[in-house]
Protein backbone atom coordinates (compact mmCIF):
# COMPACT_ATOMS: atom_id res chain seq x y z
CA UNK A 1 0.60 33.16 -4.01
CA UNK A 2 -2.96 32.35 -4.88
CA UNK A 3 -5.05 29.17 -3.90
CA UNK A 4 -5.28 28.55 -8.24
CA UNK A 5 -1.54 28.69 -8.73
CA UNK A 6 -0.54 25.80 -6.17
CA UNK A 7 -0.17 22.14 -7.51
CA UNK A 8 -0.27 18.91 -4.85
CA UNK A 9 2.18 16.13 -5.64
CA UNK A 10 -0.03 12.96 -4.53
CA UNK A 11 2.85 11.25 -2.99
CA UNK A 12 4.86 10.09 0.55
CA UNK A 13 7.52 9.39 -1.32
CA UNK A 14 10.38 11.89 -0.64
CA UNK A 15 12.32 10.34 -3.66
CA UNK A 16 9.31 11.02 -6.32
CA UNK A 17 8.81 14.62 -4.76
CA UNK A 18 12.56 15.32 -5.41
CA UNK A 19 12.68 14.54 -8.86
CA UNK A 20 8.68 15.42 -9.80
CA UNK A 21 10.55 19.28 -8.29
CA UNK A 22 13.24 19.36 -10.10
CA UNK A 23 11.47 18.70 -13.53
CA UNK A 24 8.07 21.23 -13.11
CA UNK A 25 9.90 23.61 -10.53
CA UNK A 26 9.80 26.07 -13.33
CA UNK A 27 6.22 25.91 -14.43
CA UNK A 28 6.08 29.21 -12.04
CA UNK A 29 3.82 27.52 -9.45
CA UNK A 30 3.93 26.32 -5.69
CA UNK A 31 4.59 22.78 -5.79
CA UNK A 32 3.77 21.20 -2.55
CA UNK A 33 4.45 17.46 -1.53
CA UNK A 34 1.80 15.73 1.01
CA UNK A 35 3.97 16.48 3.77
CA UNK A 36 2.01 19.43 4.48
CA UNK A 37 -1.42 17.54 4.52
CA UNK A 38 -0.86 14.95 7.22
CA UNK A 39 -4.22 13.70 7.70
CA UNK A 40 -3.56 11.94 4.70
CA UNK A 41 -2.38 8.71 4.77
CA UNK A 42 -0.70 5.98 2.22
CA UNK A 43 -3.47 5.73 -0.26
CA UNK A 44 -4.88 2.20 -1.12
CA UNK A 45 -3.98 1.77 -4.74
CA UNK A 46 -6.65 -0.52 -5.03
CA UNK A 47 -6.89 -0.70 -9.18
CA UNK A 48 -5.81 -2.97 -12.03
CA UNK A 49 -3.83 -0.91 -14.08
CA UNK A 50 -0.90 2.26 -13.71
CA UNK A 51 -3.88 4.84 -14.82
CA UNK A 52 -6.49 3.36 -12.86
CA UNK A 53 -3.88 3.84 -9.83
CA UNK A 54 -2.55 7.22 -10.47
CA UNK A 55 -6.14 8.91 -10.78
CA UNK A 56 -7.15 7.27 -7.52
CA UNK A 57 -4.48 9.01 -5.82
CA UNK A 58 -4.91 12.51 -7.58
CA UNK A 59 -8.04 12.32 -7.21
CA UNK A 60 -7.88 11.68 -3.34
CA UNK A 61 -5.72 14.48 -3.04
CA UNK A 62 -7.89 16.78 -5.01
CA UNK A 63 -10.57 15.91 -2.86
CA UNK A 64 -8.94 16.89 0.77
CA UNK A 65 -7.03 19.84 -0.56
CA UNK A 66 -9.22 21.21 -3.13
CA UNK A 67 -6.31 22.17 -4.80
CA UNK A 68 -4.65 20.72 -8.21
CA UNK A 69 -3.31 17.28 -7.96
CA UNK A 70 -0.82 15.54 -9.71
CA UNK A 71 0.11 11.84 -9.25
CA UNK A 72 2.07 9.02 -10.89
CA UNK A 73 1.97 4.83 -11.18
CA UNK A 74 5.19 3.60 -12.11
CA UNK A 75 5.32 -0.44 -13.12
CA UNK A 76 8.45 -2.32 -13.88
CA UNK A 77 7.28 -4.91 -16.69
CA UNK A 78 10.47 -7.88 -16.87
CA UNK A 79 9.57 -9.77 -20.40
CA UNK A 80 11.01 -13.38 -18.87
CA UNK A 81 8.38 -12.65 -16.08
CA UNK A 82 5.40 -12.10 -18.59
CA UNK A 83 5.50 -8.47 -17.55
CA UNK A 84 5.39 -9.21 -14.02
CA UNK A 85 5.76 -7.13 -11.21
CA UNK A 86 3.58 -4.74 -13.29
CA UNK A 87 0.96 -2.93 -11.39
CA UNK A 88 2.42 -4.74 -8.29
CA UNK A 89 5.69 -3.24 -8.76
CA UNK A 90 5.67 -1.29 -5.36
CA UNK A 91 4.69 -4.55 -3.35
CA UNK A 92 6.03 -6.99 -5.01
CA UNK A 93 7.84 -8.89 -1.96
CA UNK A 94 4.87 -8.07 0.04
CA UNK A 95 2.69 -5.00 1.42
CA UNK A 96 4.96 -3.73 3.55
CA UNK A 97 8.34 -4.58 1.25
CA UNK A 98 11.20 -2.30 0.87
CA UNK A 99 12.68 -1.23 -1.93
CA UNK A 100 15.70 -4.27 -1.39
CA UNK A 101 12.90 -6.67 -0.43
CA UNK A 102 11.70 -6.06 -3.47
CA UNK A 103 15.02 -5.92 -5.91
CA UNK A 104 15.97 -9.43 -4.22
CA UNK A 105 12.40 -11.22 -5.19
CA UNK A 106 12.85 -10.03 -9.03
CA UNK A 107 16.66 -10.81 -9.00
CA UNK A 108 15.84 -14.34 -7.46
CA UNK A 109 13.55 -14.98 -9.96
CA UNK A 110 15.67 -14.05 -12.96
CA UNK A 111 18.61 -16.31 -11.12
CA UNK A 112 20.00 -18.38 -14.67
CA UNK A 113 18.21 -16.01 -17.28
CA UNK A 114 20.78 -14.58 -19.54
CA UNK A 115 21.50 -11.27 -20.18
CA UNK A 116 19.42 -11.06 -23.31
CA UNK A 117 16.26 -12.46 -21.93
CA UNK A 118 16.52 -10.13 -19.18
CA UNK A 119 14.54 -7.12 -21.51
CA UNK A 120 12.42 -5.21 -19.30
CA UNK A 121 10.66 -1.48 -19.54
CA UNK A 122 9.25 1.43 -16.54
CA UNK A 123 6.41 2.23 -17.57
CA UNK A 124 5.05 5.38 -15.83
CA UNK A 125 1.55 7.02 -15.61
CA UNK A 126 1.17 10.65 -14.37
CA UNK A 127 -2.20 12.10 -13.98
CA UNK A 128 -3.49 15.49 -13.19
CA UNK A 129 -6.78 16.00 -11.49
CA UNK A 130 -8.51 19.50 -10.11
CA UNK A 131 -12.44 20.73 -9.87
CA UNK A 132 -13.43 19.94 -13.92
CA UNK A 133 -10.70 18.03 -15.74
CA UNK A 134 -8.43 14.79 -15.73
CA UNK A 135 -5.92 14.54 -17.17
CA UNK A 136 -2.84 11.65 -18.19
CA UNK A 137 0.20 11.09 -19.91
CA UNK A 138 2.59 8.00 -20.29
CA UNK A 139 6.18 7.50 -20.51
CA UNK A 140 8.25 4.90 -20.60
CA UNK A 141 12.08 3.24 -21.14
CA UNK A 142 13.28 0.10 -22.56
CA UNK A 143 16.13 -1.81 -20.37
CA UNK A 144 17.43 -4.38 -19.35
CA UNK A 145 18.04 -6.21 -15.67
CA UNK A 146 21.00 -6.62 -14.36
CA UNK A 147 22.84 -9.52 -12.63
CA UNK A 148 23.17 -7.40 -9.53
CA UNK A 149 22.76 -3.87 -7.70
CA UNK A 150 24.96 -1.36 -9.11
CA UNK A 151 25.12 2.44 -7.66
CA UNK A 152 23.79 3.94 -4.77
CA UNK A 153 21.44 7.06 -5.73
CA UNK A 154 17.78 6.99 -6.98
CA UNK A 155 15.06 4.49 -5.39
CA UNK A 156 13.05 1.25 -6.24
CA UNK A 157 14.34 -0.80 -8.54
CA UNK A 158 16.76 1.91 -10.20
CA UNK A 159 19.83 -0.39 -8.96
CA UNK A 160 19.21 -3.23 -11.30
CA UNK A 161 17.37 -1.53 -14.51
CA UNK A 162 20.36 -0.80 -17.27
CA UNK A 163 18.53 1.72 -19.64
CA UNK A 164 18.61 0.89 -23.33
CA UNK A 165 22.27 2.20 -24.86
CA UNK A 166 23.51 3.06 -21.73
CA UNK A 167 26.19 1.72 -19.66
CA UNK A 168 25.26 3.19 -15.90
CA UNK A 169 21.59 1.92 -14.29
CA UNK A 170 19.65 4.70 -12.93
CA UNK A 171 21.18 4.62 -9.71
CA UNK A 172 24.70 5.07 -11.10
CA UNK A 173 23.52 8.16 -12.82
CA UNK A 174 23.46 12.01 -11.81
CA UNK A 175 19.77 12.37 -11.50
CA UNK A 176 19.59 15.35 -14.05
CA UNK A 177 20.80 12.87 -16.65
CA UNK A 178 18.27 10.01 -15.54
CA UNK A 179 15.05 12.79 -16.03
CA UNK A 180 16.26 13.43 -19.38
CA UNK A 181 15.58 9.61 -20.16
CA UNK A 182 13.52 8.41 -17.09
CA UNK A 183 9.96 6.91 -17.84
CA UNK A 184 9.09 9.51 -14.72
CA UNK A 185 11.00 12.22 -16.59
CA UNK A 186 9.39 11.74 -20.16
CA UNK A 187 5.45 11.37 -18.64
CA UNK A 188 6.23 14.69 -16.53
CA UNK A 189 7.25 16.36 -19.52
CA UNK A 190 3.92 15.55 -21.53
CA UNK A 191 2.24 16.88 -18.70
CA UNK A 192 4.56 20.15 -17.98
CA UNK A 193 3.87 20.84 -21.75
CA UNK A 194 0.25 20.52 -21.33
CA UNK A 195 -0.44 22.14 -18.44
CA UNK A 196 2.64 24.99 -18.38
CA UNK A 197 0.76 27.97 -20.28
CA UNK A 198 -1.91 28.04 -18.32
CA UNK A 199 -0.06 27.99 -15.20
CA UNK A 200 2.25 30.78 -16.80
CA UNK A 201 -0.92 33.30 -17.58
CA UNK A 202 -2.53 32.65 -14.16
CA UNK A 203 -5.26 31.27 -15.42
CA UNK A 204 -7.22 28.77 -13.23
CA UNK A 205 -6.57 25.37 -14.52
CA UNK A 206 -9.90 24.05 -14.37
CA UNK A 207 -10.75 26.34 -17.29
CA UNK A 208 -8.33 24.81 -19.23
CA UNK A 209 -9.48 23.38 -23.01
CA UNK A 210 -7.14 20.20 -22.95
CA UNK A 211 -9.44 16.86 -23.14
């Protein structure tokens, strides 16, 4: 398959690779994770905001590969927390927290909210970078946080976040079910849509006319 028709997913995160696959493996391209590239290392997400974030990692990856990158920022914004953790989402507890190091900090913080006041929303930003263009798109779900973990699939803080009209949290739910509604799932399909034709004719994406 030829160098133009692979796409880099900007991430460690075995998780994010498994469901970024399972919702572009049919754009008819190589998707590889950063497995493959191991002189790469976690990359400093060093801005203020989810897009600011996401095209710092894309655009790392771009840069050592030379291939097409794609990256995402996800942020967890908790409305009795005035949108905290936010951009911090990932390291909330700390720089080198883990995912229940994490869910513990929030859920001690919301200790005596009730279950109204505990409105929250993902808010995801995937970005695409290669030789000429940048590209983003957003997605995001309303929800609310629960009193306590609940299910045992998905990662981050899919154990406490109950999806608006929906009785299961993300990690109670098959994971074909959570893309179909998934902040992650409805910023990957913006992108898919954008960038799928051009993939599908073979054409290099750099000489794409999306702006």
């Amino acid at each position: 398959m030829s160098r133009r028709r692979k796409l880099v997913l900007a991430t460690h995160n075995v998780h994010k690779q498994k469901e970024m696959n399972t919702l572009l493996e049919r754009m008819g391209i190589r998707i590889i994770g950063l497995d493959q590239y191991p002189q790469i290392s976690d990359i400093e997400e060093s801005g203020t905001t989810l897009i600011e974030n996401s095209f710092i990692k894309a655009r790392t990856v771009h840069e050592v590969t030379g291939l097409p990158s794609l990256a995402d920022d996800t942020g967890l914004e908790v409305d009795a927390l005035s949108g905290a953790p936010g951009v911090f989402s990932a390291r909330y507890a700390g720089k080198n927290a883990t995912f229940n190091d994490n869910i513990n900090k929030l859920l001690k913080e919301l200790e005596g909210v009730p279950d109204e006041k505990r409105t929250a929303r993902f808010r995801t930003v995937v970005s695409f970078v290669d030789q000429s263009r940048e590209l983003y798109t957003e997605g995001i779900v309303e929800g609310l946080i629960t009193l306590e973990q609940r299910g045992s699939d998905g990662f981050g803080y899919d154990p406490i976040f109950l999806p608006r009209n929906h009785e299961l949290t993300f990690s109670e739910m098959d994971l074909a079910v959570k893309n179909k509604i998934s902040h992650r799932g409805k910023a990957l399909m913006k992108m898919k849509q954008l960038l799928q034709p051009y993939f599908e004719k073979g054409e290099d994406i750099g000489k794409i006319g999306i702006s």
